[in-house]
N, C-alpha and C. Protein backbone atom coordinates (compact mmCIF):
# COMPACT_ATOMS: atom_id res chain seq x y z
N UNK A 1 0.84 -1.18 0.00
CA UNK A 1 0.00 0.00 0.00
C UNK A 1 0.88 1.24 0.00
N UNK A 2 0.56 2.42 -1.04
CA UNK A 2 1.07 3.17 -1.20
C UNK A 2 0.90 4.49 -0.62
N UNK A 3 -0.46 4.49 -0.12
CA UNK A 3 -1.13 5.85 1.24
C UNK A 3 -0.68 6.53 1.93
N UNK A 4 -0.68 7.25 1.86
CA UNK A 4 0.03 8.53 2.84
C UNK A 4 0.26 7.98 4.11
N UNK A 5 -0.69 7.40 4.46
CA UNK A 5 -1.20 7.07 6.13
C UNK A 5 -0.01 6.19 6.42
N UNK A 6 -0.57 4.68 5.97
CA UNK A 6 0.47 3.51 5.68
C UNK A 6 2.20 4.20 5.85
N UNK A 7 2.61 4.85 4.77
CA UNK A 7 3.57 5.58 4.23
C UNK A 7 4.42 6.01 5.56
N UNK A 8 3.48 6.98 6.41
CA UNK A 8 3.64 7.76 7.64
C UNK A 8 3.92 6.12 8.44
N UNK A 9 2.92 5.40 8.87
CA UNK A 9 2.86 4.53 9.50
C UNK A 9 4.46 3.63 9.91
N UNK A 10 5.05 3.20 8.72
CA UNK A 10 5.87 2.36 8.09
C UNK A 10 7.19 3.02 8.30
N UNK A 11 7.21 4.38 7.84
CA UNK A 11 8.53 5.09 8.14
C UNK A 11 8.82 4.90 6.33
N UNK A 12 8.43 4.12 5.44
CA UNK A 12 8.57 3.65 4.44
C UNK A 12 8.13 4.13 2.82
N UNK A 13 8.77 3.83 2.06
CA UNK A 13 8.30 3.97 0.34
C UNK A 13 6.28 3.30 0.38
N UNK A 14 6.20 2.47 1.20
CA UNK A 14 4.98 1.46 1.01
C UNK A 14 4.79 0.33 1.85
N UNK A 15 3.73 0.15 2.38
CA UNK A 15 3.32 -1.28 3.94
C UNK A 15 3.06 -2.18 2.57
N UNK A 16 3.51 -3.22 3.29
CA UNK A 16 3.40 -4.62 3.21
C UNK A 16 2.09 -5.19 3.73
N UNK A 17 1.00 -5.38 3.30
CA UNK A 17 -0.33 -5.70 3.98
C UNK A 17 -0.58 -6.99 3.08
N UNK A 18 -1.40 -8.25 3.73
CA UNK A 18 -2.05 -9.24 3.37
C UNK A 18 -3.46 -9.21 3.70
N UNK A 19 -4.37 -9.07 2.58
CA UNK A 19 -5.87 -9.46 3.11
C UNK A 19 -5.97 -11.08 3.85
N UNK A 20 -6.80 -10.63 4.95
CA UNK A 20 -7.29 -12.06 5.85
C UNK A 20 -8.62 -11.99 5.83
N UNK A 21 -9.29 -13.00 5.74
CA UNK A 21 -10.61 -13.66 6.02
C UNK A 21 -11.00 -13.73 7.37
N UNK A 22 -12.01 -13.13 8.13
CA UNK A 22 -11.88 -13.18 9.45
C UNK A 22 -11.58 -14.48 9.91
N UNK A 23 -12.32 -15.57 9.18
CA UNK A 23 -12.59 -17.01 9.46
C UNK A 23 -11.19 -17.31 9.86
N UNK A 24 -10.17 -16.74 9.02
CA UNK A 24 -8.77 -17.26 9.52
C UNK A 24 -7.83 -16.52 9.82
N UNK A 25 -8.45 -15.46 10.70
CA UNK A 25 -7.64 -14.33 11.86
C UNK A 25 -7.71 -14.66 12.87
N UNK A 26 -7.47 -15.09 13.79
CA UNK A 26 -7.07 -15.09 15.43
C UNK A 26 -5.94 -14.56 15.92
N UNK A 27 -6.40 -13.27 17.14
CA UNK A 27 -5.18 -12.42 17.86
C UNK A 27 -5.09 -13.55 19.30
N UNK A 28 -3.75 -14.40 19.25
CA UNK A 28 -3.56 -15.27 20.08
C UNK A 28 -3.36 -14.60 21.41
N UNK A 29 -2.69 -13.48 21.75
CA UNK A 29 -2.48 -12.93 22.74
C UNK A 29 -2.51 -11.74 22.75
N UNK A 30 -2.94 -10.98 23.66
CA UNK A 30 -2.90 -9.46 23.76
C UNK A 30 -3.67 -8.73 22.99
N UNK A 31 -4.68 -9.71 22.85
CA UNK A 31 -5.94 -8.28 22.44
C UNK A 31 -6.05 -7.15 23.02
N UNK A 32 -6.09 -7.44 24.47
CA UNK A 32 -6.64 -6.25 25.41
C UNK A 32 -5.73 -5.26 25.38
N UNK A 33 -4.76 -5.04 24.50
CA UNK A 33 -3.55 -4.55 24.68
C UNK A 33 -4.13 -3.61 23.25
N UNK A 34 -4.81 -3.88 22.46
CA UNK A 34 -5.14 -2.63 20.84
C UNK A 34 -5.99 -2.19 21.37
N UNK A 35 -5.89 -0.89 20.31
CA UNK A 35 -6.86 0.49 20.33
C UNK A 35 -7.11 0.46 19.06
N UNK A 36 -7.69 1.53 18.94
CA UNK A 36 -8.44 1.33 17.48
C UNK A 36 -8.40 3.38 16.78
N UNK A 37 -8.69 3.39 16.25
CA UNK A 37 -9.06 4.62 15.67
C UNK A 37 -9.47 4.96 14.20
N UNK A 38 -10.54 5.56 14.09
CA UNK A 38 -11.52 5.84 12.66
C UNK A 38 -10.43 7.17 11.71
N UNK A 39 -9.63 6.18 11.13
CA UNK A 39 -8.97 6.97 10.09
C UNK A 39 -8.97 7.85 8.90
N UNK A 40 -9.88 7.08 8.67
CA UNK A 40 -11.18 7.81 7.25
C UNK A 40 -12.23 7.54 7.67
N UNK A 41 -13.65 7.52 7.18
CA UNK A 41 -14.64 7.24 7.33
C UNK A 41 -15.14 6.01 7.18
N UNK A 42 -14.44 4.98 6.12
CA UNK A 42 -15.15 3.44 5.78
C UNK A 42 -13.54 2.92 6.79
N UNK A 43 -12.80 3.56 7.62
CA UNK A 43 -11.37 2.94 7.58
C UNK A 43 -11.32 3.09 9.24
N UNK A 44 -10.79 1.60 9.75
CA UNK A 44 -10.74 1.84 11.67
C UNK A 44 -9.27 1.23 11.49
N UNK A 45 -8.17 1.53 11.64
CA UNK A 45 -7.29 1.07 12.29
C UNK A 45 -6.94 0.79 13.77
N UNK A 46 -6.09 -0.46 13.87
CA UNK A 46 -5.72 -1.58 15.05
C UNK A 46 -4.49 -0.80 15.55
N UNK A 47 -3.94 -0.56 16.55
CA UNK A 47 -2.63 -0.52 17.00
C UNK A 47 -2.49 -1.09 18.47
N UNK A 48 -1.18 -1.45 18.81
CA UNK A 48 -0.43 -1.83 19.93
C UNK A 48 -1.08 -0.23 21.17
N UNK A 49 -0.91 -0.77 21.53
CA UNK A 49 -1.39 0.78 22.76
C UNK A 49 0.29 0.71 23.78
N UNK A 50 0.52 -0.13 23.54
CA UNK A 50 2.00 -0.22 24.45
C UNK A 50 2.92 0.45 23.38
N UNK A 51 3.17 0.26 22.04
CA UNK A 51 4.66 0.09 21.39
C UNK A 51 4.14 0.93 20.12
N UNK A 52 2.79 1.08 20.25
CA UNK A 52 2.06 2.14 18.60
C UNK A 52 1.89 1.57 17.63
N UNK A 53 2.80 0.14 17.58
CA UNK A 53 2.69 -0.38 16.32
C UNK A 53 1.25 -0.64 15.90
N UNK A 54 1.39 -0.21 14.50
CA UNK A 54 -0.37 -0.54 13.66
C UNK A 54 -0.23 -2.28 13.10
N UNK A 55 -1.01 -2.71 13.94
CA UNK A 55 -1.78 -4.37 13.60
C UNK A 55 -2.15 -4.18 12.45
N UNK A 56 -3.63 -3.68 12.63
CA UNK A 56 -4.52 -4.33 10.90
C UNK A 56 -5.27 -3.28 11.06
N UNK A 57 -5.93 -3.42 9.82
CA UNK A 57 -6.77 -2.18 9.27
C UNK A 57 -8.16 -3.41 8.87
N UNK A 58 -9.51 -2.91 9.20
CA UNK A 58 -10.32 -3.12 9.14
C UNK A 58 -11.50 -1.80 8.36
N UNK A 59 -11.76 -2.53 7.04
CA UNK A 59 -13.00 -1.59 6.41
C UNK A 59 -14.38 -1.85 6.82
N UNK A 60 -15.04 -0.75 6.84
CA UNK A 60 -16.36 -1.28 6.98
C UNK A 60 -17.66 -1.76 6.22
N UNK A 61 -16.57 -1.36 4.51
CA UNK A 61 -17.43 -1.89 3.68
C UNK A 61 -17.32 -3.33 3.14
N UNK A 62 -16.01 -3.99 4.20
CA UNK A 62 -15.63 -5.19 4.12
C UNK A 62 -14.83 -6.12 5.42
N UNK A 63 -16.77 -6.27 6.26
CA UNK A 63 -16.46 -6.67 7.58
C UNK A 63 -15.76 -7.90 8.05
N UNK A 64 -16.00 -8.84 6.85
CA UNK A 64 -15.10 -10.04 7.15
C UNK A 64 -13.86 -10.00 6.47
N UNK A 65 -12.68 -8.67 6.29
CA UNK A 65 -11.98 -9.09 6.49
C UNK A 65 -10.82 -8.14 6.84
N UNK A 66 -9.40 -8.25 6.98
CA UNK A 66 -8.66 -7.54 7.72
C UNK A 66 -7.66 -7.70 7.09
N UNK A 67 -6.84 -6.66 6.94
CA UNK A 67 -5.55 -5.92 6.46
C UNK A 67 -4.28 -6.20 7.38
N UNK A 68 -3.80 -7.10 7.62
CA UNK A 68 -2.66 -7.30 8.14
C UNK A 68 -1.35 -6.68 7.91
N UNK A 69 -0.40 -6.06 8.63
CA UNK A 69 0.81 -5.83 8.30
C UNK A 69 1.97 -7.32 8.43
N UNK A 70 2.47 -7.06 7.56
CA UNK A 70 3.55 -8.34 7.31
C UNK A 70 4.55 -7.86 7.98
N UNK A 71 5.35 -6.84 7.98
CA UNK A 71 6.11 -6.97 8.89
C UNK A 71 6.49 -7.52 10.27
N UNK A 72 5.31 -7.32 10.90
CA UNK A 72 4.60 -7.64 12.27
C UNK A 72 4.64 -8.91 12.70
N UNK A 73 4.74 -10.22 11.87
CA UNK A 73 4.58 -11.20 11.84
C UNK A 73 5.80 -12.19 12.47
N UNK A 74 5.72 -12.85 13.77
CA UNK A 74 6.83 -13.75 13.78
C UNK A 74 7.60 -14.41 12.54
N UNK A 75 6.74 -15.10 11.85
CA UNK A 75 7.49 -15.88 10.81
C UNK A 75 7.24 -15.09 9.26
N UNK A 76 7.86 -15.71 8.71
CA UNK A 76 8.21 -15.51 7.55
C UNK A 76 6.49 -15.79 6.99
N UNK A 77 6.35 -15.17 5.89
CA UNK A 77 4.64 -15.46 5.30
C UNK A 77 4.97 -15.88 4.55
N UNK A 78 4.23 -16.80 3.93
CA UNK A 78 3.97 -17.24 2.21
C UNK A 78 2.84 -16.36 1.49
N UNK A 79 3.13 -15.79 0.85
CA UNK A 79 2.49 -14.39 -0.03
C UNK A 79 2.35 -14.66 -1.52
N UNK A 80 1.71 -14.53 -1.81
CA UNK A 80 1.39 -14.22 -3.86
C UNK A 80 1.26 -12.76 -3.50
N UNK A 81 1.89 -11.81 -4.11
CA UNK A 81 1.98 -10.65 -4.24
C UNK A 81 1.28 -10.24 -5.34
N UNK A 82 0.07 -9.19 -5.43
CA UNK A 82 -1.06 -9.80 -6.53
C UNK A 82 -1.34 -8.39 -7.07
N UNK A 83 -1.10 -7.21 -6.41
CA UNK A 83 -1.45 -6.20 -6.61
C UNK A 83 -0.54 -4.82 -6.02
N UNK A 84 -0.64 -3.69 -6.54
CA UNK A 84 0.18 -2.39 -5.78
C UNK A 84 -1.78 -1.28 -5.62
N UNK A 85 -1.23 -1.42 -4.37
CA UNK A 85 -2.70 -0.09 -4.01
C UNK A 85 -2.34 1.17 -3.45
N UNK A 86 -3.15 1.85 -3.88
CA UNK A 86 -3.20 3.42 -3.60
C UNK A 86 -2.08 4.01 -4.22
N UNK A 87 -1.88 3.52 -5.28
CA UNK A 87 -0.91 4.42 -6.29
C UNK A 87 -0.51 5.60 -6.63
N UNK A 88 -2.11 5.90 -6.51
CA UNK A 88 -2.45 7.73 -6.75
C UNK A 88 -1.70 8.13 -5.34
N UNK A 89 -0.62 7.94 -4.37
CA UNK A 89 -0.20 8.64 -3.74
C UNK A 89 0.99 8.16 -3.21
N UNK A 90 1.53 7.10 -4.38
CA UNK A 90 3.13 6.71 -4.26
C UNK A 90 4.14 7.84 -4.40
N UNK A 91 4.91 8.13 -3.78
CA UNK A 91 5.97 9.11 -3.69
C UNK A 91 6.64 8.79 -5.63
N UNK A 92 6.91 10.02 -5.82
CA UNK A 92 7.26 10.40 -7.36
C UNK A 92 8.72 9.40 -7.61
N UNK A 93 9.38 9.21 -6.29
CA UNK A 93 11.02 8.48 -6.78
C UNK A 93 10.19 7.30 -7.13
N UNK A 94 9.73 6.54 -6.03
CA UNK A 94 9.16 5.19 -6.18
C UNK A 94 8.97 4.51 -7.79
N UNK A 95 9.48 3.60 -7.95
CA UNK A 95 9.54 2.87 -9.08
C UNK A 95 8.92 1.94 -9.22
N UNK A 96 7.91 1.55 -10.18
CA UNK A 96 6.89 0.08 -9.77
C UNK A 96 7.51 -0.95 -10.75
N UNK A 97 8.55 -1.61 -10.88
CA UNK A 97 9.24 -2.37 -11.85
C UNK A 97 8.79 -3.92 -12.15
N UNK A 98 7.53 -3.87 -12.00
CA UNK A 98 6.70 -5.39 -12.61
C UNK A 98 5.45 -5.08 -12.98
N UNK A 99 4.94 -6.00 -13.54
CA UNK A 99 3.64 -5.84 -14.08
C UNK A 99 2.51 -6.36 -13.52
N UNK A 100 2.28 -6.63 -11.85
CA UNK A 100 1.32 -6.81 -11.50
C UNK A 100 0.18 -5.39 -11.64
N UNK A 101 -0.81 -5.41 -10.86
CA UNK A 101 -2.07 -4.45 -11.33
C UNK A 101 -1.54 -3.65 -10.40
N UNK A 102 -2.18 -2.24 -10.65
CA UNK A 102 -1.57 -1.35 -10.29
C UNK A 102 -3.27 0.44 -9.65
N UNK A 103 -3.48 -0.09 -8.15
CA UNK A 103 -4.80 0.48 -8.20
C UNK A 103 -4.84 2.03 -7.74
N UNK A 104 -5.46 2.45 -8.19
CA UNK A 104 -5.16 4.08 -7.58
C UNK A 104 -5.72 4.23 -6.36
N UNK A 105 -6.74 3.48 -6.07
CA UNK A 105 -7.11 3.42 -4.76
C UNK A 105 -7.39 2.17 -4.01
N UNK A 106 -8.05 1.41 -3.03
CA UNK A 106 -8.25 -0.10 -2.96
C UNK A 106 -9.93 0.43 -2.31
């Protein structure tokens, strides 16, 4: 994801996010530990309340499912990398050097 927000978030060119199916999200420990906050209007982001880090992003026009950050992740993920989103606000150096799809917004 290429979003300003994300962008800010990350320290980064672009977050690393995987869509999840709620069916196969479980926060094993330390729920009680996120906060939440309405970022845009269809948009609630997850964070750590101890360390700030942003968990997942949850839409509301798409309740079953959740935006994971990959970084975040103990292990290593297995990923198909399928798409680049929010394009319309990739920094001008940024270079998109493959031909997956390419969305101006998600």
């Amino acid at each position: 994801c290429y979003c300003q927000i994300c962008r800010k978030l990350s320290g980064a060119a672009y977050s690393a996010v995987s869509m999840i199916e709620m069916d196969d999200f479980k926060i094993t420990k330390g729920e009680d530990n996120l906060a939440q906050y309405k970022s845009s209007p269809n948009k609630t982001r997850h964070y750590c309340k101890t360390c700030f880090s942003p968990i997942y992003v949850q839409l509301d026009s798409n309740p079953n499912e959740r935006r994971i950050r990959l970084g975040l992740l103990n292990e290593e993920p297995v990923v198909n990398i399928t798409a680049h989103i929010w394009v319309s606000e990739k920094p001008k150096w940024v270079k998109i050097n493959d031909d997956l799809p390419q969305l101006n917004e998600c």
